[in-house]
C-alpha atoms as a PDB file:
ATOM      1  CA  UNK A   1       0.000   0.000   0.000  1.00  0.00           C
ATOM      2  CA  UNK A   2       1.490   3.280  -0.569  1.00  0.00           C
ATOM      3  CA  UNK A   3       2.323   6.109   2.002  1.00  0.00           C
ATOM      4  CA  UNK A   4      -0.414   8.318   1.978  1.00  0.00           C
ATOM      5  CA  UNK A   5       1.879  10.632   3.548  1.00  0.00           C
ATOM      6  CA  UNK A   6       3.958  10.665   0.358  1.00  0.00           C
ATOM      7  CA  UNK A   7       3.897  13.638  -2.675  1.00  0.00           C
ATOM      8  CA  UNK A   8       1.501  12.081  -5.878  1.00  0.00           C
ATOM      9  CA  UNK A   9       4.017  11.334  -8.006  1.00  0.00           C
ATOM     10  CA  UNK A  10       2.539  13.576 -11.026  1.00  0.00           C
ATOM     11  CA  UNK A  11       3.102  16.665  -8.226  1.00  0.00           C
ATOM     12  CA  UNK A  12       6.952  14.941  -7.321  1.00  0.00           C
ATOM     13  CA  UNK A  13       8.104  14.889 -10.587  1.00  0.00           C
ATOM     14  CA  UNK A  14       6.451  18.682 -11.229  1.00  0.00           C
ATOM     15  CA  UNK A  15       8.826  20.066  -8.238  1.00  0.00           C
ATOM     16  CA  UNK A  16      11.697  17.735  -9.492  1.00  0.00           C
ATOM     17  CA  UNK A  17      11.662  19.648 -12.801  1.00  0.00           C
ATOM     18  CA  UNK A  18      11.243  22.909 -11.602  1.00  0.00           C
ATOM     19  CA  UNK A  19      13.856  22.788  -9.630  1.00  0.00           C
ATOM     20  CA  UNK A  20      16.026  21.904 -12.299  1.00  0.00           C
ATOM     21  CA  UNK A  21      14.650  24.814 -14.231  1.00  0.00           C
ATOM     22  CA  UNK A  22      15.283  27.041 -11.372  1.00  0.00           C
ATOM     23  CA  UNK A  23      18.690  26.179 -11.580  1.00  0.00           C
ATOM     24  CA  UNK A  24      19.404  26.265 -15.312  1.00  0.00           C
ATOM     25  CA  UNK A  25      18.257  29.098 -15.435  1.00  0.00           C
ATOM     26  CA  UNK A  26      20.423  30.369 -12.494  1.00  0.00           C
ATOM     27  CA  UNK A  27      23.020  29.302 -13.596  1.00  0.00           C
ATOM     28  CA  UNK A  28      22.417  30.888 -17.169  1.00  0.00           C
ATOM     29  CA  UNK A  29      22.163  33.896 -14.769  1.00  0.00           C
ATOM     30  CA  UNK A  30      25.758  33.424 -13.536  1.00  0.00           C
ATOM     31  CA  UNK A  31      27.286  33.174 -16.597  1.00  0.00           C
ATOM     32  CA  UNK A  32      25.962  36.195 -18.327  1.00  0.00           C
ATOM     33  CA  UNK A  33      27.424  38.301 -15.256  1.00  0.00           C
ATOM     34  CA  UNK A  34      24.165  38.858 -12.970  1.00  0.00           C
ATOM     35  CA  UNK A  35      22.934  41.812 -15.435  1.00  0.00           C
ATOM     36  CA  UNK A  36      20.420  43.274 -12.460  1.00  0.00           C
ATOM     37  CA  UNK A  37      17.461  44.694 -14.439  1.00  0.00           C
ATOM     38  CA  UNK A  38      17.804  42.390 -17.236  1.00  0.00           C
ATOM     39  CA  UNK A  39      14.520  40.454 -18.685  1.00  0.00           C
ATOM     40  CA  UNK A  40      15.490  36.822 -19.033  1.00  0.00           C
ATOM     41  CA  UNK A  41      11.926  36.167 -21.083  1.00  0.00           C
ATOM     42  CA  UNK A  42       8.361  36.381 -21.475  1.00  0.00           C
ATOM     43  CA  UNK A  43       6.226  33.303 -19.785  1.00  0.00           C
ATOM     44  CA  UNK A  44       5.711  32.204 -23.100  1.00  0.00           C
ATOM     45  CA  UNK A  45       8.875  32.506 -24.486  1.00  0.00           C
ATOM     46  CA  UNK A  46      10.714  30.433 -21.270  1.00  0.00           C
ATOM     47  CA  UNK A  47       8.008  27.586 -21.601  1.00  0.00           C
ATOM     48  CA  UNK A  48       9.215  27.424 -25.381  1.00  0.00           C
ATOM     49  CA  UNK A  49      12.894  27.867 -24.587  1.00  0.00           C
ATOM     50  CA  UNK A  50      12.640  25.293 -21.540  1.00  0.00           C
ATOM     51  CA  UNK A  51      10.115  22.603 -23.369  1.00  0.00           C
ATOM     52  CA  UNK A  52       8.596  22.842 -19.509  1.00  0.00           C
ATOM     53  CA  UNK A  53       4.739  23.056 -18.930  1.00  0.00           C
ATOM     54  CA  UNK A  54       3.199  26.401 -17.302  1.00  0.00           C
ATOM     55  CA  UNK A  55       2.850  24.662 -14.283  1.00  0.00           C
ATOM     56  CA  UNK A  56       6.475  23.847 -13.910  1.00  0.00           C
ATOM     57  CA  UNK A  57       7.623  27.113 -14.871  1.00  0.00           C
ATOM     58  CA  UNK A  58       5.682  28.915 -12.138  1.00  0.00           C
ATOM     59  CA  UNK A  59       6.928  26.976  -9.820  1.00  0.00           C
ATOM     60  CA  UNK A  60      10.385  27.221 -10.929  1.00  0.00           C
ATOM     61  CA  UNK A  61       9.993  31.031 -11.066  1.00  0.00           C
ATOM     62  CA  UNK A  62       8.719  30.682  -7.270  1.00  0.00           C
ATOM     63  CA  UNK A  63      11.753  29.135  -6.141  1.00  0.00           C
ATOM     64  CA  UNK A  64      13.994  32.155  -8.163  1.00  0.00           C
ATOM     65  CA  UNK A  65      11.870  34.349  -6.520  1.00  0.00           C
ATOM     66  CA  UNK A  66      12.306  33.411  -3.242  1.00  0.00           C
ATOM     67  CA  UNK A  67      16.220  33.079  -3.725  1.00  0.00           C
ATOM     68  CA  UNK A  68      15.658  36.742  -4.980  1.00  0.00           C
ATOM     69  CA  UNK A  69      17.458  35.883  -7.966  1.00  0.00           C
ATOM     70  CA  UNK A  70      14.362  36.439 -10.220  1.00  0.00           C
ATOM     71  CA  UNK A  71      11.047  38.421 -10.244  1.00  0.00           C
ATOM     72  CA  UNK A  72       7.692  37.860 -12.746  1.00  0.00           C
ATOM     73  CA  UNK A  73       6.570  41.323 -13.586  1.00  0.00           C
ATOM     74  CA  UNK A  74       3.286  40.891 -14.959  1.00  0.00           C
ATOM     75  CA  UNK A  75       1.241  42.866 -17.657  1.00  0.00           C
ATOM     76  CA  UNK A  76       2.371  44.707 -20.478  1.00  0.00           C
ATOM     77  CA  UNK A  77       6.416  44.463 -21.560  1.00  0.00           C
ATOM     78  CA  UNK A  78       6.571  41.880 -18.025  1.00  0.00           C
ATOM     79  CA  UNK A  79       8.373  38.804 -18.190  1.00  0.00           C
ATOM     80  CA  UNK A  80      10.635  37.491 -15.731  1.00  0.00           C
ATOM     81  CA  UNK A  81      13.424  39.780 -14.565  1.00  0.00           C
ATOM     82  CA  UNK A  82      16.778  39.327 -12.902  1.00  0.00           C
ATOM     83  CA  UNK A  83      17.290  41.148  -9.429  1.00  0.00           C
ATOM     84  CA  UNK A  84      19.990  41.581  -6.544  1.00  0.00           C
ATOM     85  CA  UNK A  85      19.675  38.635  -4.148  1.00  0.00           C
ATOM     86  CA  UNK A  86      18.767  40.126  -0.385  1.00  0.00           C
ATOM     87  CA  UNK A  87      21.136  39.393   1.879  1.00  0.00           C
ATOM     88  CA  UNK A  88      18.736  40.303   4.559  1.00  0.00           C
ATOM     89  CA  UNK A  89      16.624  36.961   3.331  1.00  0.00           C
ATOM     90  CA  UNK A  90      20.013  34.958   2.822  1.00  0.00           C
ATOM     91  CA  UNK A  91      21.212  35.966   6.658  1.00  0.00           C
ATOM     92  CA  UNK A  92      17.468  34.962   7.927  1.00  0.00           C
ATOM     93  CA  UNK A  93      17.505  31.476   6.290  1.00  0.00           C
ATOM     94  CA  UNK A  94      20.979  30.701   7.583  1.00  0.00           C
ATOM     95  CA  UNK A  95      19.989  32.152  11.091  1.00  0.00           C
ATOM     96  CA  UNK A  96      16.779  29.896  11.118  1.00  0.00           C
ATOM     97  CA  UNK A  97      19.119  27.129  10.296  1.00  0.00           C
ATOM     98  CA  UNK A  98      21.267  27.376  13.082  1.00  0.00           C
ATOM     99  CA  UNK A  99      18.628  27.882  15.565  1.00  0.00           C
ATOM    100  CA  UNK A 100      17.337  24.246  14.032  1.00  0.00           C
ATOM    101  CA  UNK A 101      20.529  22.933  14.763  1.00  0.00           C
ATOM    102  CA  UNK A 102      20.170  24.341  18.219  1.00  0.00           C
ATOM    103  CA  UNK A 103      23.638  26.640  18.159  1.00  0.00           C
ATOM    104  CA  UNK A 104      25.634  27.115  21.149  1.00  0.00           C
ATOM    105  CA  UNK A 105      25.585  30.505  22.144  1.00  0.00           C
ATOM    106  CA  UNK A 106      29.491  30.524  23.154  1.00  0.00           C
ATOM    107  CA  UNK A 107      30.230  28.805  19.533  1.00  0.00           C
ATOM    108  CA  UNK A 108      28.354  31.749  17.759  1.00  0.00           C
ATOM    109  CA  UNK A 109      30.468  34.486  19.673  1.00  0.00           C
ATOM    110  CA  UNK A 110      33.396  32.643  18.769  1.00  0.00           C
ATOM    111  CA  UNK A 111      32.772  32.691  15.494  1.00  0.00           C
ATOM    112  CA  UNK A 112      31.938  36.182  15.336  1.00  0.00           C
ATOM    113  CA  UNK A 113      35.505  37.079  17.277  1.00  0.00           C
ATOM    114  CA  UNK A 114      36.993  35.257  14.726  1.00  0.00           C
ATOM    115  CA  UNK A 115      35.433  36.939  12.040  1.00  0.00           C
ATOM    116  CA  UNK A 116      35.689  40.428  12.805  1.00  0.00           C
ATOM    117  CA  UNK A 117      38.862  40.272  13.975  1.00  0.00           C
ATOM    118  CA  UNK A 118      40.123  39.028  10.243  1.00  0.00           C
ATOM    119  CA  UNK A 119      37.515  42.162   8.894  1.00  0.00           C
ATOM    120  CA  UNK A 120      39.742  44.136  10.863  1.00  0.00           C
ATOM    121  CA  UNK A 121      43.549  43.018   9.521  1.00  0.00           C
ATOM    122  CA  UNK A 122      42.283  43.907   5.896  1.00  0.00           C
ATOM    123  CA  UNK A 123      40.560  46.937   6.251  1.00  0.00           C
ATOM    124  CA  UNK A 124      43.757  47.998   8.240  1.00  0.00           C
ATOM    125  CA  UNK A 125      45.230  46.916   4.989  1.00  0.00           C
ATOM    126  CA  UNK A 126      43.359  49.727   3.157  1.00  0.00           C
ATOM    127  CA  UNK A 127      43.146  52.566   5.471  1.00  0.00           C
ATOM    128  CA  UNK A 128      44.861  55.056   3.568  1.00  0.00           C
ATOM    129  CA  UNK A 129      41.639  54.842   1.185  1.00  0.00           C
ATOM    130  CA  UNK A 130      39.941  57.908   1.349  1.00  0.00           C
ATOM    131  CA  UNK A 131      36.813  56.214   0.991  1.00  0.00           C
ATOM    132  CA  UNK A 132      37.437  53.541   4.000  1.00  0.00           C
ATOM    133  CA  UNK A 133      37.722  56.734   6.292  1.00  0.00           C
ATOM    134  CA  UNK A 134      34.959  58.397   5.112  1.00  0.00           C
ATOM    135  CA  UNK A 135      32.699  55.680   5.813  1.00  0.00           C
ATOM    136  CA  UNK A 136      33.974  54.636   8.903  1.00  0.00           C
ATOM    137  CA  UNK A 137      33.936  58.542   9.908  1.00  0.00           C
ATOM    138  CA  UNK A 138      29.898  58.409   9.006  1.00  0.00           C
ATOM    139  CA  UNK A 139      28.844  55.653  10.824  1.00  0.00           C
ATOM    140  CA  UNK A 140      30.797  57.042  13.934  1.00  0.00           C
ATOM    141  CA  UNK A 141      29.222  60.470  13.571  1.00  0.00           C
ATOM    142  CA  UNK A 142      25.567  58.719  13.250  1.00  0.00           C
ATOM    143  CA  UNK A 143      25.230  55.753  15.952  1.00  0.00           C
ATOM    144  CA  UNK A 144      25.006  57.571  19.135  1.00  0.00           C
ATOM    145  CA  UNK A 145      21.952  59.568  17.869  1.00  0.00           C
ATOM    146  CA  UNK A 146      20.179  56.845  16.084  1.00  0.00           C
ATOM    147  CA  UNK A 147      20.710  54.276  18.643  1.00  0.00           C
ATOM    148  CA  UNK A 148      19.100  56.879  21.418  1.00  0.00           C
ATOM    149  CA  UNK A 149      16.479  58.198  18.969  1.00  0.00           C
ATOM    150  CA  UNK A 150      15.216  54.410  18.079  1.00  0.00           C
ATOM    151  CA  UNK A 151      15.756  53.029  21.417  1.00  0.00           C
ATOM    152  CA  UNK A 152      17.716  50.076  20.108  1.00  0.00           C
ATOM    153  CA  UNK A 153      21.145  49.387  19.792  1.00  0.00           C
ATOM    154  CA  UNK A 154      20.515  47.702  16.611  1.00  0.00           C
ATOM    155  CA  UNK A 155      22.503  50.737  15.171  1.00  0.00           C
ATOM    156  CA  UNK A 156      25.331  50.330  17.187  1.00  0.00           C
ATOM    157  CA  UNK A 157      25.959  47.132  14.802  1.00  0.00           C
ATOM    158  CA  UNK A 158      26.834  49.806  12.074  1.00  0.00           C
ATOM    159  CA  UNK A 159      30.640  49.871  12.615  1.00  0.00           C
ATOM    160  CA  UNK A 160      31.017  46.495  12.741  1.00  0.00           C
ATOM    161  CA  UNK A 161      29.009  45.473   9.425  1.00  0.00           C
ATOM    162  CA  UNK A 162      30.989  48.518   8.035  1.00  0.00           C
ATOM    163  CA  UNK A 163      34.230  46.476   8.577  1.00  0.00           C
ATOM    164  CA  UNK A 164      32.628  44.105   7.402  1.00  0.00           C
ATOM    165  CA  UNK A 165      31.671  46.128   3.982  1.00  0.00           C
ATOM    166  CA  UNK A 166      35.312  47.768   3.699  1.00  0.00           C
ATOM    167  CA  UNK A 167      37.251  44.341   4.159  1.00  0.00           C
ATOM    168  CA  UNK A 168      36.075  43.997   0.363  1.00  0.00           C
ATOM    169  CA  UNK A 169      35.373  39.976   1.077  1.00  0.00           C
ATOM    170  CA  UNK A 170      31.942  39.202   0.684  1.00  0.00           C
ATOM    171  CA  UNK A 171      32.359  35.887   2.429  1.00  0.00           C
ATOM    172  CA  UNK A 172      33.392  37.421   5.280  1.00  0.00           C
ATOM    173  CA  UNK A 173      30.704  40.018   5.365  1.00  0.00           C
ATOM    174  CA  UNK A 174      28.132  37.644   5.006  1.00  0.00           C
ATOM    175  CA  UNK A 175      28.707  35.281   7.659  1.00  0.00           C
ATOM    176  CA  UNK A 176      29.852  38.173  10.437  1.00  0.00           C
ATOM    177  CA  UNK A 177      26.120  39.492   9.289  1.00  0.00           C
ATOM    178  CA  UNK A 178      24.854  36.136  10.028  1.00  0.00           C
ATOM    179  CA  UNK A 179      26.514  35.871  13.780  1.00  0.00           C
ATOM    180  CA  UNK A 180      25.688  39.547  14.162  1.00  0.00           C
ATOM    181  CA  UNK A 181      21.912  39.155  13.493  1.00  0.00           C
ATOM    182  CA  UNK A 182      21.561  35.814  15.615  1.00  0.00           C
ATOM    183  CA  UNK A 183      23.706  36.864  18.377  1.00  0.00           C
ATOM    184  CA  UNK A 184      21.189  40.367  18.358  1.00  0.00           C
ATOM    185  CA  UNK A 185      18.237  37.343  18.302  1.00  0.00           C
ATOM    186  CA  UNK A 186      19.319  35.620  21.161  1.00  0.00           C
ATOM    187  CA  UNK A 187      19.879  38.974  23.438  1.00  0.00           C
ATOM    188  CA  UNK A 188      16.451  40.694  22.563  1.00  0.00           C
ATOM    189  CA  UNK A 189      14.597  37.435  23.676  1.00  0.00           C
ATOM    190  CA  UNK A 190      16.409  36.882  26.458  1.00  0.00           C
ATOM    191  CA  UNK A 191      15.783  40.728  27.735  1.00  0.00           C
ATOM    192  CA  UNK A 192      12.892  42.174  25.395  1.00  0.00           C
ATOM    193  CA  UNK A 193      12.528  44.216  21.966  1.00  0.00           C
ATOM    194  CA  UNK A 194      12.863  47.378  23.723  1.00  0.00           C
ATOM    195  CA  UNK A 195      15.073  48.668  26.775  1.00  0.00           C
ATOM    196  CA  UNK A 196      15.292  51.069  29.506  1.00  0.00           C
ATOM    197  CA  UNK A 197      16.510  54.246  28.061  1.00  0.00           C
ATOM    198  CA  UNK A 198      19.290  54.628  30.435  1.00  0.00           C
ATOM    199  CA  UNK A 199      20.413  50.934  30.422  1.00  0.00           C
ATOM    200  CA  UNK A 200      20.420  52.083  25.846  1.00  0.00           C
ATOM    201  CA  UNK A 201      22.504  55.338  26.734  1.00  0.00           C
ATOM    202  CA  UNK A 202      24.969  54.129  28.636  1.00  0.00           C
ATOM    203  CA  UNK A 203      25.645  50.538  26.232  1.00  0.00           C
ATOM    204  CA  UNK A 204      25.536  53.126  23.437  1.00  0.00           C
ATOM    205  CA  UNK A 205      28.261  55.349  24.797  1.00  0.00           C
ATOM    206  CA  UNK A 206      30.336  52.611  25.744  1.00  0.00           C
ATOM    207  CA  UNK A 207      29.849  50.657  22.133  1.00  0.00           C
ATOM    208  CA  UNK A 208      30.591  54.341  20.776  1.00  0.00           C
ATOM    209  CA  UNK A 209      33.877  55.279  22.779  1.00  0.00           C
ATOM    210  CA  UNK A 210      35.269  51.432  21.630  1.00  0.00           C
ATOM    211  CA  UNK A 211      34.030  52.436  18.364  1.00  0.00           C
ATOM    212  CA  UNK A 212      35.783  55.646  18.434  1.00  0.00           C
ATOM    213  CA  UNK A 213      38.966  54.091  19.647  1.00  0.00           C
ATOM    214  CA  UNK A 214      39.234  51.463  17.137  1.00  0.00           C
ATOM    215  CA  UNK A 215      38.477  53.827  14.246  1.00  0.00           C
ATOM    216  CA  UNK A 216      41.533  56.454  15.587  1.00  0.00           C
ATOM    217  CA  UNK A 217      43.669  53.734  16.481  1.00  0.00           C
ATOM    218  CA  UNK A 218      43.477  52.405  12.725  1.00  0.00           C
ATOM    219  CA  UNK A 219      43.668  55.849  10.840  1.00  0.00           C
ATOM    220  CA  UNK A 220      46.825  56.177  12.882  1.00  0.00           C
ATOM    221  CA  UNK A 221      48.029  53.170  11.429  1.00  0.00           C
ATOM    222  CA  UNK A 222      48.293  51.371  14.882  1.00  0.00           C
ATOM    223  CA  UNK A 223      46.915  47.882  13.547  1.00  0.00           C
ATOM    224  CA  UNK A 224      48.129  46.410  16.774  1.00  0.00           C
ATOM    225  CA  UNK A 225      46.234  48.677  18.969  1.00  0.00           C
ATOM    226  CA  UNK A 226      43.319  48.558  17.294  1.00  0.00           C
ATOM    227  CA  UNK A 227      42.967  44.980  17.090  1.00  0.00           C
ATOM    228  CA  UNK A 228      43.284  44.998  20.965  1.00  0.00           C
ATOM    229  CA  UNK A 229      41.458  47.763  21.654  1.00  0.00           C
ATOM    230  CA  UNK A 230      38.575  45.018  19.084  1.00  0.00           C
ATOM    231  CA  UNK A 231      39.363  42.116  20.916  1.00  0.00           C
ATOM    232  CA  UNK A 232      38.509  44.258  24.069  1.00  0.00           C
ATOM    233  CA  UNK A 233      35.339  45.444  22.590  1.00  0.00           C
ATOM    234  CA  UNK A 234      34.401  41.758  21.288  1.00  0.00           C
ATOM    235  CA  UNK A 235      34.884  39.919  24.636  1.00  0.00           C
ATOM    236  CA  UNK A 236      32.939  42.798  26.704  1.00  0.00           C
ATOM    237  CA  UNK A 237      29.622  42.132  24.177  1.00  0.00           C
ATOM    238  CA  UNK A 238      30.219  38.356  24.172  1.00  0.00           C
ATOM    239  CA  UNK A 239      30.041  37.645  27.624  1.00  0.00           C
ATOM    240  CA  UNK A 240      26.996  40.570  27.846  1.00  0.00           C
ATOM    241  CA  UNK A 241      25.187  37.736  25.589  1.00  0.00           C
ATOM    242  CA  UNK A 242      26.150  34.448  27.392  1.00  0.00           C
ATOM    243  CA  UNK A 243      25.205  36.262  30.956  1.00  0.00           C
ATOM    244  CA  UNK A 244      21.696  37.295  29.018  1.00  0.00           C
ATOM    245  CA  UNK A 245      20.589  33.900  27.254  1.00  0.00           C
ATOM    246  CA  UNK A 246      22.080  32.218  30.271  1.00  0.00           C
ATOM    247  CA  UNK A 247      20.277  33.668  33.184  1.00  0.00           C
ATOM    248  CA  UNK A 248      16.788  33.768  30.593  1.00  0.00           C
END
């Protein structure tokens, strides 16, 4: 007797195919260099191209969409366009992951040490880049303000993903967002989406003035002090999160 639990195998063989289509035509994506804005085809003209029924191609454009690869624009001169992937949704789904896989807390902060602190050795590498300073220099001048004004600290992360920007490795930036985000998870359940106003002032000025140190230390060209003067900053927010999720 058969499952009844299992797909029909009309429906199986549907998703099988459209996930192949998703990625051919990913991968046809890829090779002509991720043109953002570009119209890969009309529906009609991809169920031609592809031999696939309509069926199959709308679910295949589902599964582009939701890697934000792809978009259907419908009505006149739509068709199915390529877009920039979020990394917003890519963080999310690898966050949700490792909460499935039930992460440590201490093995996420690790991770995130180790991370940063490599952000740090190459944008030290490329300080005397006008445009490394100038962004730094921004997010320095905005935090304090923001963080007070939306009664989060959320913004205080702004320095950090900036690193993680201006070390010019998207691998890198991607997974310190990843850590960042989840480690900012764990902490708001454990004490609540929104916090005392002075308890926010005085983690803001003391995020700031390690902020502020870092940034002066490497426009100095003191790599070595400013990696401390990170390390410092790292270890006093990583045991703020074990102390938090523990004692929740």
């Amino acid at each position: 007797m058969a499952d009844n639990d299992s797909p029909a195998p009309a429906a199986s063989s549907t998703r099988k195919r459209a996930e192949q289509l998703a990625e051919e035509i990913e991968t046809r994506i890829l090779a002509d260099g991720w043109l953002v804005g570009e119209m890969i085809g009309s529906e009609a003209a991809l169920i031609e191209q592809y031999n696939v029924s309509r069926g199959v191609l709308r679910e295949a454009i589902r599964l582009l969409e939701h890697h934000g690869s792809a978009q259907m624009r419908r009505g006149p001169g739509g068709g199915l366009f390529i877009t920039p992937p979020e990394l917003s949704a890519v963080s999310r789904s690898a966050a949700l992951y490792l909460r499935f896989r039930k992460v440590d807390i201490s093995q996420l902060v690790i991770a995130r040490r180790t991370l940063e602190l490599n952000n740090l050795e190459l944008v030290g590498q490329r300080i005397r880049d006008p445009r490394v300073i100038s962004q730094l220099k921004r997010v320095l001048d905005a935090e304090i303000s923001e963080a007070t004004t939306e009664g989060s600290t959320r913004y205080l992360r702004g320095f950090h993903l900036a690193l993680a920007d201006l070390a010019d490795n998207p691998v890198m930036g991607l997974f310190t967002e990843i850590c960042m985000s989840l480690q900012n998870e764990f902490v708001t359940e454990a004490k609540g989406a929104r916090r005392e106003k002075s308890s926010l002032a005085e983690d803001a000025a003391q995020s700031h003035k390690a902020h502020a140190a870092i940034y002066e230390a490497l426009i100095n060209g003191d790599i070595e002090r400013a990696r401390k003067r990170m390390e410092r900053h790292l270890d006093a927010i990583g045991r703020y999160t074990i102390d938090n999720v523990a004692s929740h």
